[in-house]
C-alpha atoms as a PDB file:
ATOM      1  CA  UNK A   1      -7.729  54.162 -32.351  1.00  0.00           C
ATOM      2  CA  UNK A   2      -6.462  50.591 -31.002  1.00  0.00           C
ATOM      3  CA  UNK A   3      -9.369  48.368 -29.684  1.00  0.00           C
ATOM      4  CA  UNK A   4      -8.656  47.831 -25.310  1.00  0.00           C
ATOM      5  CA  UNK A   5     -10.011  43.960 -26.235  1.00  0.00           C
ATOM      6  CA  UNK A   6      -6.729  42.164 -27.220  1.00  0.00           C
ATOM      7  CA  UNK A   7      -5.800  43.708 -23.441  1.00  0.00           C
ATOM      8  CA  UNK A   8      -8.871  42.232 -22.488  1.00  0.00           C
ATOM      9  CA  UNK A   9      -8.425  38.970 -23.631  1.00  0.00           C
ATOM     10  CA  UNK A  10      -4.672  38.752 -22.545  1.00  0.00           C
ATOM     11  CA  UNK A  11      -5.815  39.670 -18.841  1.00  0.00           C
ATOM     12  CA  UNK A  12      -8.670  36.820 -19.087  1.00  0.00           C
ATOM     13  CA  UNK A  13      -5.856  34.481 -20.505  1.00  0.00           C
ATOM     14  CA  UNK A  14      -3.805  35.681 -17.418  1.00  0.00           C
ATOM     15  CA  UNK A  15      -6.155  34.981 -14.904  1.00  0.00           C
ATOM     16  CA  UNK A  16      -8.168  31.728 -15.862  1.00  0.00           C
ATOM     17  CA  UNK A  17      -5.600  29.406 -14.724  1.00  0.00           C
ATOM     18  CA  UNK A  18      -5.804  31.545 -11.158  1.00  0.00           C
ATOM     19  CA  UNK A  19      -9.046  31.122 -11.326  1.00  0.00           C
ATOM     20  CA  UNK A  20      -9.043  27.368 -11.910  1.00  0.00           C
ATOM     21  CA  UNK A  21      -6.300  26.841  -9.262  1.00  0.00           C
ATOM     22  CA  UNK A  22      -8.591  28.541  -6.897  1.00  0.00           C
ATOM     23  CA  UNK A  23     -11.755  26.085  -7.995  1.00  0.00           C
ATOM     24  CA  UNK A  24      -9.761  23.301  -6.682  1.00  0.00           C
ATOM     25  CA  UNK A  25     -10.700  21.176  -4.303  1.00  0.00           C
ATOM     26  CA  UNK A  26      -8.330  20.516  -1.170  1.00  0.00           C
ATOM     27  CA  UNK A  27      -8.381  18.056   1.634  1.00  0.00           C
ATOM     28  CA  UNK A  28      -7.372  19.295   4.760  1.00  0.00           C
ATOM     29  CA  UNK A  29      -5.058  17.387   7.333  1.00  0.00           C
ATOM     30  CA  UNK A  30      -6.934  15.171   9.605  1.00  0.00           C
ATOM     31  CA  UNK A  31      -5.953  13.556  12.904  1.00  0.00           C
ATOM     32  CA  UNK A  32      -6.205   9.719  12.924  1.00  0.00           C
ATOM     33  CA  UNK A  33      -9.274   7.870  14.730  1.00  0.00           C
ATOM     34  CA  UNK A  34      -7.769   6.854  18.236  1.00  0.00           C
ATOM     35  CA  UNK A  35      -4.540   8.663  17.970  1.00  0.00           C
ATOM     36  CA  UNK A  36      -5.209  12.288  19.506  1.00  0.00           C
ATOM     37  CA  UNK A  37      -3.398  15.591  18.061  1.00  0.00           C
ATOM     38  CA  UNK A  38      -2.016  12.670  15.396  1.00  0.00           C
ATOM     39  CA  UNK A  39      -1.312  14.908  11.925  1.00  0.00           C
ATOM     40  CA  UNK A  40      -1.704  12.598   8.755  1.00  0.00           C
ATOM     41  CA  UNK A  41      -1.224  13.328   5.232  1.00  0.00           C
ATOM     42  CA  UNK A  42      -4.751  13.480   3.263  1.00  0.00           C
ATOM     43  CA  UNK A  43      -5.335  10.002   1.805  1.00  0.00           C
ATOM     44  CA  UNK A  44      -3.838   8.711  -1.300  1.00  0.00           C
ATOM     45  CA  UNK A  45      -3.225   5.089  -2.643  1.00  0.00           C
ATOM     46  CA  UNK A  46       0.311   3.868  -3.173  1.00  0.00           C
ATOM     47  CA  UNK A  47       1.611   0.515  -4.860  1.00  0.00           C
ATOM     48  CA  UNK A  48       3.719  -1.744  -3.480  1.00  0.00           C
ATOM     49  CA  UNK A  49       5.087  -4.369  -5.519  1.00  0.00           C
ATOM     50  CA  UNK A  50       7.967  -7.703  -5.065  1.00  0.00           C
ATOM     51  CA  UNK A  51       7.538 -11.508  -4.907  1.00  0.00           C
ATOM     52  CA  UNK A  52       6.983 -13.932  -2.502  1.00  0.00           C
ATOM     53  CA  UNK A  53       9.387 -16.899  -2.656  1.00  0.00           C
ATOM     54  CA  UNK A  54      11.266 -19.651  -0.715  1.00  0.00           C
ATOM     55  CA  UNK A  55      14.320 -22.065  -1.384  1.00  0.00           C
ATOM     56  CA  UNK A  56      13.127 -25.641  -1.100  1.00  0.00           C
ATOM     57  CA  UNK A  57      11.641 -26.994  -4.160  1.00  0.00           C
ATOM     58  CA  UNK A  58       8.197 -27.867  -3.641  1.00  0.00           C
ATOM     59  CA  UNK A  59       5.406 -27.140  -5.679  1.00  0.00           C
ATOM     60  CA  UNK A  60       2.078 -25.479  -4.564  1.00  0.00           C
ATOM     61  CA  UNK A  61      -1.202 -27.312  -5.099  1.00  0.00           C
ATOM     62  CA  UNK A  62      -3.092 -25.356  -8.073  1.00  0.00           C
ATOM     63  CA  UNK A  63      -5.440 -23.921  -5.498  1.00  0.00           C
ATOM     64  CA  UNK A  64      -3.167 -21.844  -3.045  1.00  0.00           C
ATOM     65  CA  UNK A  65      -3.575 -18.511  -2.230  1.00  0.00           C
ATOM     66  CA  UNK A  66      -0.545 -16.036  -2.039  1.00  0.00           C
ATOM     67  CA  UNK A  67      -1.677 -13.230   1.130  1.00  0.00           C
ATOM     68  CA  UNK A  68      -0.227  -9.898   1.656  1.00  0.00           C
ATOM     69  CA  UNK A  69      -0.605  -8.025   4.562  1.00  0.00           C
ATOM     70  CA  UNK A  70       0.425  -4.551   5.558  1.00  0.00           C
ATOM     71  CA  UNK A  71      -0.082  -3.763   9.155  1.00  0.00           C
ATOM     72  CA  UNK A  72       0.912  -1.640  12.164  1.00  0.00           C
ATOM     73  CA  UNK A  73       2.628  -3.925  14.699  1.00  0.00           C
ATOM     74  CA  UNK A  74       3.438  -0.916  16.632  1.00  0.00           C
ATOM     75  CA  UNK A  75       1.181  -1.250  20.008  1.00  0.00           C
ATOM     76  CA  UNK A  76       3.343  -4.315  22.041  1.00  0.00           C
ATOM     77  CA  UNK A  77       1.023  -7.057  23.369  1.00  0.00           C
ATOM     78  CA  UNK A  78      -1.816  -6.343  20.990  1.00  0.00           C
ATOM     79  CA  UNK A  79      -3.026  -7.390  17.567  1.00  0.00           C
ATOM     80  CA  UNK A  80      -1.683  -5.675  14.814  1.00  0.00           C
ATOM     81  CA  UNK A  81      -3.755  -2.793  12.781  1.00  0.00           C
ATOM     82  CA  UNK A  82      -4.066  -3.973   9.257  1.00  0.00           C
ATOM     83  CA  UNK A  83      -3.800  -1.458   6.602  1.00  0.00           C
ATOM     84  CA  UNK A  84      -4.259  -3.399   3.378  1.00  0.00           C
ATOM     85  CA  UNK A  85      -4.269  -6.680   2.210  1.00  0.00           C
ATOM     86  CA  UNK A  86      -4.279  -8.655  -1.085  1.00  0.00           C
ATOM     87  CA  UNK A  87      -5.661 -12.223  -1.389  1.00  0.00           C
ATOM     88  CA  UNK A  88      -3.528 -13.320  -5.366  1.00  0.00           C
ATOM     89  CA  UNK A  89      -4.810 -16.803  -6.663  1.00  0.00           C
ATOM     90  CA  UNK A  90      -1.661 -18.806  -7.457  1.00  0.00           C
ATOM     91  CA  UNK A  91      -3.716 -20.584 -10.243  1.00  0.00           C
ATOM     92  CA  UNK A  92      -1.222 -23.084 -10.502  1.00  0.00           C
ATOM     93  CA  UNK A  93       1.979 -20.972 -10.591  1.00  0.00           C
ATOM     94  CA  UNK A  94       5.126 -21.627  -8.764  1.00  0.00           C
ATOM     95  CA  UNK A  95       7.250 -19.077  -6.736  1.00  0.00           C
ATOM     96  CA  UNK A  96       8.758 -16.573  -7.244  1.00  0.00           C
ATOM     97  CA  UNK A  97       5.125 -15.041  -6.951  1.00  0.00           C
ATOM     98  CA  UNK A  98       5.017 -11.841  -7.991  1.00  0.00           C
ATOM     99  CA  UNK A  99       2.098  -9.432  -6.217  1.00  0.00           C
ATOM    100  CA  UNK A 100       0.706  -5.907  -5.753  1.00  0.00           C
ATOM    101  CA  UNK A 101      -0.893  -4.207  -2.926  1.00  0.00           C
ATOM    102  CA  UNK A 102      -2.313  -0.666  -2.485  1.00  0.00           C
ATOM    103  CA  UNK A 103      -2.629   1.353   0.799  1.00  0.00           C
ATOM    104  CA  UNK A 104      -3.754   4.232   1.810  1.00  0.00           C
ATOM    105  CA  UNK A 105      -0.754   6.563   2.264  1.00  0.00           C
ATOM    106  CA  UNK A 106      -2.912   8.374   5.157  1.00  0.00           C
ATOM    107  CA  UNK A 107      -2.476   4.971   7.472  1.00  0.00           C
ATOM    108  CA  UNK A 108       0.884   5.012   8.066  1.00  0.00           C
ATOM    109  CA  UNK A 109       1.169   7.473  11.200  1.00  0.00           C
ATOM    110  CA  UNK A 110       4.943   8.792  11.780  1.00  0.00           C
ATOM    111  CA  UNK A 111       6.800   6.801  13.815  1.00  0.00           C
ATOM    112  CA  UNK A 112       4.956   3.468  13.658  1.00  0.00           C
ATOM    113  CA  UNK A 113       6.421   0.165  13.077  1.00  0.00           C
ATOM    114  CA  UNK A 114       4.299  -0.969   9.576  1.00  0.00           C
ATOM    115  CA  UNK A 115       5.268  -4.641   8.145  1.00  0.00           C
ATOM    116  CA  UNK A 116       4.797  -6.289   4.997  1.00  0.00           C
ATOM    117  CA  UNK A 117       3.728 -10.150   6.039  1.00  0.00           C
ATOM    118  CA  UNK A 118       2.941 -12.954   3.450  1.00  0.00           C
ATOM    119  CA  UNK A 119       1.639 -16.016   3.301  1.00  0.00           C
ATOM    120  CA  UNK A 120       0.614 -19.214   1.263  1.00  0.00           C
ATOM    121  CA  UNK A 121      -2.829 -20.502   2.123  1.00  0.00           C
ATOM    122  CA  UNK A 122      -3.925 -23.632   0.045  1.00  0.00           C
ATOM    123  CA  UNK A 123      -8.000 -23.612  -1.323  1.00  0.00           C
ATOM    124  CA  UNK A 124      -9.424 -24.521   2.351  1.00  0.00           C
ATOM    125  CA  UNK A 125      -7.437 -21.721   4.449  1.00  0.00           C
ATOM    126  CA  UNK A 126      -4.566 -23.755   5.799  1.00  0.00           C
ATOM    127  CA  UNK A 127      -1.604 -22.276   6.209  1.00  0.00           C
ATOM    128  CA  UNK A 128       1.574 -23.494   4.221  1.00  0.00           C
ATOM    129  CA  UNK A 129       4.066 -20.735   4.236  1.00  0.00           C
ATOM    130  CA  UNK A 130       4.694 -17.690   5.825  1.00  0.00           C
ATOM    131  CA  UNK A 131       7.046 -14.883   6.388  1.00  0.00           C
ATOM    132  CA  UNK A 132       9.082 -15.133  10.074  1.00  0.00           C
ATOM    133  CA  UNK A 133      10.901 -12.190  10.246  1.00  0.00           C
ATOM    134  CA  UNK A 134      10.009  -8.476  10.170  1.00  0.00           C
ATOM    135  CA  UNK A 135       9.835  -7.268   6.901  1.00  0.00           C
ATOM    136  CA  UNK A 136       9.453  -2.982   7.105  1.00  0.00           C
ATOM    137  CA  UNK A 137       7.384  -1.093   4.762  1.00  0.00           C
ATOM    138  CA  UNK A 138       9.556   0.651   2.113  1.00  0.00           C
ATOM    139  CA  UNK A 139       9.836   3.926   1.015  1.00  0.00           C
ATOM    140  CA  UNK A 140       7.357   4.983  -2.360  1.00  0.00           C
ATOM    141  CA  UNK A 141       9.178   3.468  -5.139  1.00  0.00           C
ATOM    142  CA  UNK A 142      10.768   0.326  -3.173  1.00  0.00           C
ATOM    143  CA  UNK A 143       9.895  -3.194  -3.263  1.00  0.00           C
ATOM    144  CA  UNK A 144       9.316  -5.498  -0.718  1.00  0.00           C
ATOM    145  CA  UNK A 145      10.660  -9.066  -1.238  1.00  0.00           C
ATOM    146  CA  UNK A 146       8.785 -11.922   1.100  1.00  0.00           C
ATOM    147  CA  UNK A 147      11.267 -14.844   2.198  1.00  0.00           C
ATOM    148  CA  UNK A 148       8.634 -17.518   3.310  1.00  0.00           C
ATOM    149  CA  UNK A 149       9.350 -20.748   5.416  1.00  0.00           C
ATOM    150  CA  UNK A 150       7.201 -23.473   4.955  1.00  0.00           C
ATOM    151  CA  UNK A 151       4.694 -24.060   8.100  1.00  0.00           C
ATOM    152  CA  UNK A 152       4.528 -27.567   9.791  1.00  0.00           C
ATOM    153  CA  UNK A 153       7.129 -29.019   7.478  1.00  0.00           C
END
């Protein structure tokens, strides 16, 4: 007579990853502080990558800061909503200036304008360069080159 446990086992093979699956934590869709009945996605942190350049040739001083700024310029006559934003040490580099930045993919609420913005601060906070158009957030994937024009100059 054939043992029923090689049956056994293939039905507990079978249903462990079920099992697992259902062990699995899920985060539910939430609705967005201040934006009633909003849906967002749950949160998760996306990369977006380019450079940060400009045409005339003039070297940074060793101190400047390259700043990257994701924000929701949506809302007409009132301050943006930033998202994320990375402060990159130049450490004496020249453009092009490459940088990252992460967000959270839950902050960008469908149908909202969101903008990439960069600037060039030197060591004491004053600005140099800066982007002067509107630069849109790409899709996952994309980059986001920054034209800058030089501030004051």
């Amino acid at each position: 007579m054939k043992s029923a446990l090689p049956v056994r086992s293939l039905l507990l093979a079978a249903a462990l990853p079920l099992a697992a699956g259902a062990c699995q934590m899920t985060v539910p869709f939430n609705t967005a502080p201040g934006h009633a009945g909003a849906r967002v996605e749950p949160s998760r942190l996306v990369l977006l990558e380019g450079i940060a350049i400009y045409r005339q040739r003039i070297a940074l001083p060793p101190d400047a800061v390259l700043v990257v700024r994701i924000e929701d310029v949506s809302l007409a006559d009132a301050p943006s909503t930033l998202i994320a934003e990375a402060r990159l040490p130049t450490e004496g580099r020249q453009v092009p200036l490459p940088y990252e930045v992460q967000y959270d993919s839950a902050r960008i609420l469908p149908g909202h304008r969101i903008a990439v913005h960069g600037r060039i601060e030197d060591g004491a906070g004053k600005l140099l360069w800066i982007t002067d158009i509107f630069i849109p957030l790409p899709a996952e994937g994309e980059r986001a080159d920054l034209p800058l024009v030089q501030v004051g100059g």
